[in-house]
C-alpha atoms as a PDB file:
ATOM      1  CA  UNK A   1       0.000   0.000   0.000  1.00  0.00           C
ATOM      2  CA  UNK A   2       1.525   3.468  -1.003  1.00  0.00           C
ATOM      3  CA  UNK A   3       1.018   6.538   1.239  1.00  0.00           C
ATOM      4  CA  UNK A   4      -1.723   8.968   0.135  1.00  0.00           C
ATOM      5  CA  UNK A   5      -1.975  12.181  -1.051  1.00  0.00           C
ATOM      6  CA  UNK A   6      -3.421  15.158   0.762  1.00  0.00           C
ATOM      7  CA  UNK A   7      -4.500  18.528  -0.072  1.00  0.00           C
ATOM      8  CA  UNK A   8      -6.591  21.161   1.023  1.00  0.00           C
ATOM      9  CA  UNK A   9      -7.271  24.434  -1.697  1.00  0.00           C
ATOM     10  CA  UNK A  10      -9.193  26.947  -1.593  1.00  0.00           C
ATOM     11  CA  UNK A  11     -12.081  27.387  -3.914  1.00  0.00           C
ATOM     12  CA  UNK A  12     -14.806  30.130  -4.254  1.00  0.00           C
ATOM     13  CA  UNK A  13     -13.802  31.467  -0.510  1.00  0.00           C
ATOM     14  CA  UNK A  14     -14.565  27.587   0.654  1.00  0.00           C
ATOM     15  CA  UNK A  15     -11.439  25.165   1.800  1.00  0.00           C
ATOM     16  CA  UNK A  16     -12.060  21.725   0.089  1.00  0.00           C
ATOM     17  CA  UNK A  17     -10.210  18.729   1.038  1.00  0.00           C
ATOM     18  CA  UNK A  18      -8.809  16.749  -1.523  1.00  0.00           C
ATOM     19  CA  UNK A  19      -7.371  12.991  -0.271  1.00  0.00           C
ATOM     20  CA  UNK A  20      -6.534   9.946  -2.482  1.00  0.00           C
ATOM     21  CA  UNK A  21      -5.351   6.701  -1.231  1.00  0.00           C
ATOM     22  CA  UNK A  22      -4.725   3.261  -2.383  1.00  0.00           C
ATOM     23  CA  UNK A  23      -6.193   0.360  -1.487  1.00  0.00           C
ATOM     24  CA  UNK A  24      -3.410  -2.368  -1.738  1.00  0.00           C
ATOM     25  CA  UNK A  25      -2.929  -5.133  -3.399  1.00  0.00           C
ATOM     26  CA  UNK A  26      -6.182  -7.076  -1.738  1.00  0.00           C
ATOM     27  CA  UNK A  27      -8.417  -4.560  -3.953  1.00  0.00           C
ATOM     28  CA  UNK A  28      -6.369  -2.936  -6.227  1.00  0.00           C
ATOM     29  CA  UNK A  29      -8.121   0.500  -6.902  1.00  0.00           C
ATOM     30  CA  UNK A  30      -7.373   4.064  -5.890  1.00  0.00           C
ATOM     31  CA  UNK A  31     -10.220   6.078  -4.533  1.00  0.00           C
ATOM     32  CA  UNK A  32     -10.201   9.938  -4.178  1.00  0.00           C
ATOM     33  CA  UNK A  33     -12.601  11.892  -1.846  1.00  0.00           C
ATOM     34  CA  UNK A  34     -13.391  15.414  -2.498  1.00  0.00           C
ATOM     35  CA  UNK A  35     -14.444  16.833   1.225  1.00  0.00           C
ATOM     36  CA  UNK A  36     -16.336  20.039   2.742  1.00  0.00           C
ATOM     37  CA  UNK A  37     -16.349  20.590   6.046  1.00  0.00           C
ATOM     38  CA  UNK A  38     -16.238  17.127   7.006  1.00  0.00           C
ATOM     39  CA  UNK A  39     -18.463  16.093   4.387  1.00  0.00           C
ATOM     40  CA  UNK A  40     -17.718  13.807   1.140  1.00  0.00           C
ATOM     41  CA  UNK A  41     -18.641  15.898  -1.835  1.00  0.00           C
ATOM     42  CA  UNK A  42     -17.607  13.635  -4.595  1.00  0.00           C
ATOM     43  CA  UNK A  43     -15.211  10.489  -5.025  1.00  0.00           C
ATOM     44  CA  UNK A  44     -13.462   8.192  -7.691  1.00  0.00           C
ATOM     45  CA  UNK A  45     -12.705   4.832  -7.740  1.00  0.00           C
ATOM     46  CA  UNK A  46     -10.044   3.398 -10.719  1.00  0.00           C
ATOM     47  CA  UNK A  47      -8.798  -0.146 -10.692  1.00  0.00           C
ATOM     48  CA  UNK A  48      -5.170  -0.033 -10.808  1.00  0.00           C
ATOM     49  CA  UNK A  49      -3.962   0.606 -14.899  1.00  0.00           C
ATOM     50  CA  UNK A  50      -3.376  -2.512 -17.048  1.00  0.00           C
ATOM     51  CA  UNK A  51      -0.825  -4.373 -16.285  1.00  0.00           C
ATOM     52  CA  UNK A  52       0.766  -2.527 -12.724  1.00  0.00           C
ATOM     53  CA  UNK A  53      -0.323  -6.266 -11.647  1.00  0.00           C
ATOM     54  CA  UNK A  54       2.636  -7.381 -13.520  1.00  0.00           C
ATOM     55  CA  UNK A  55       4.954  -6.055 -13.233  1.00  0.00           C
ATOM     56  CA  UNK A  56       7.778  -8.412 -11.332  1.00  0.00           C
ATOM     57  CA  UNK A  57       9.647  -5.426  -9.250  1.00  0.00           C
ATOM     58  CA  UNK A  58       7.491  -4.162  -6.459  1.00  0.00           C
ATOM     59  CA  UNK A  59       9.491  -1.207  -6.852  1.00  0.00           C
ATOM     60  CA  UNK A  60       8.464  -0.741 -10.451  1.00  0.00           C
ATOM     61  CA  UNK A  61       4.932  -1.518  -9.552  1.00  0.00           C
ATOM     62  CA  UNK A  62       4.835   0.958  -6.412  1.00  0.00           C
ATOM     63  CA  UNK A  63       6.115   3.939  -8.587  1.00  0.00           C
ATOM     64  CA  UNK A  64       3.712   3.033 -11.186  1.00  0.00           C
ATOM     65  CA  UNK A  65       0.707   3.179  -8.810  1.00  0.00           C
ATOM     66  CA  UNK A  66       2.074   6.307  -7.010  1.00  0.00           C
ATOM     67  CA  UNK A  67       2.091   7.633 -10.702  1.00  0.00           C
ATOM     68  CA  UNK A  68      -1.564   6.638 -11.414  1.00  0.00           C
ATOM     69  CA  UNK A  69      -2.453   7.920  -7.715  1.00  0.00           C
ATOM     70  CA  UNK A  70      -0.731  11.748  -8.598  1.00  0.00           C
ATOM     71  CA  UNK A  71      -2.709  11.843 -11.828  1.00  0.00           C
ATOM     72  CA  UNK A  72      -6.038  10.927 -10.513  1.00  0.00           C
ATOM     73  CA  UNK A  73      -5.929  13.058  -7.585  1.00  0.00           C
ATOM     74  CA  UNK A  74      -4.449  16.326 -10.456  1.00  0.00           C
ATOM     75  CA  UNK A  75      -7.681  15.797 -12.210  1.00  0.00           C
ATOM     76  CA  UNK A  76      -9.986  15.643  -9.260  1.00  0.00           C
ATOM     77  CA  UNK A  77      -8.249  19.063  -8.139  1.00  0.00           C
ATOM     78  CA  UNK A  78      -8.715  20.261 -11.139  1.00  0.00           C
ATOM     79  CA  UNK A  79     -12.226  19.543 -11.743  1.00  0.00           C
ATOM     80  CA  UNK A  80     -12.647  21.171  -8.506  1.00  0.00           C
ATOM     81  CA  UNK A  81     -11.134  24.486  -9.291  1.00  0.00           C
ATOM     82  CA  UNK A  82     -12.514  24.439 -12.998  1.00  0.00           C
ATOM     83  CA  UNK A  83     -16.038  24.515 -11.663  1.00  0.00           C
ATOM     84  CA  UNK A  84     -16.865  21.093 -12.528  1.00  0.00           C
ATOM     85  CA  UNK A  85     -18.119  20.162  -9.574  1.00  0.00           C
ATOM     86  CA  UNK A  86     -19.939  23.690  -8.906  1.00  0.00           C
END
């Protein structure tokens, strides 16, 4: 399991929390909350990408979830701050 990522930004005078974390190899999938004041706004669940599974290294596979983890949890930030989610 690979540490998760936290942020909190600031949209439309509000503070939104942004966390994504991984679920390990017993479920394989990422998940990213979007939260307001306590409460979850939105999430996302993604299966780990084709193939991660794999790949022999667990070093490999680690920095190719932690990759997959970063991008999903730039696009749910950004969806945020684009108004998406308005």
């Amino acid at each position: 399991m690979i540490p998760g990522l936290n942020h909190n930004i600031r949209y439309r005078e509000k503070v939104f929390h942004v966390q994504t974390e991984d679920s390990g190899l017993s479920r394989c999938q990422l998940t990213t909350h979007i939260f307001y004041e306590g409460s979850v706004i939105a999430h996302e669940r993604t299966p780990y990408a084709p193939g991660i599974l794999e790949l022999g290294d667990d070093v490999e596979r680690a920095n190719s979830v932690r990759k997959q983890m970063q991008e999903q949890h730039r696009r749910l930030l950004k969806s945020l701050v684009s108004g998406e989610r308005d």
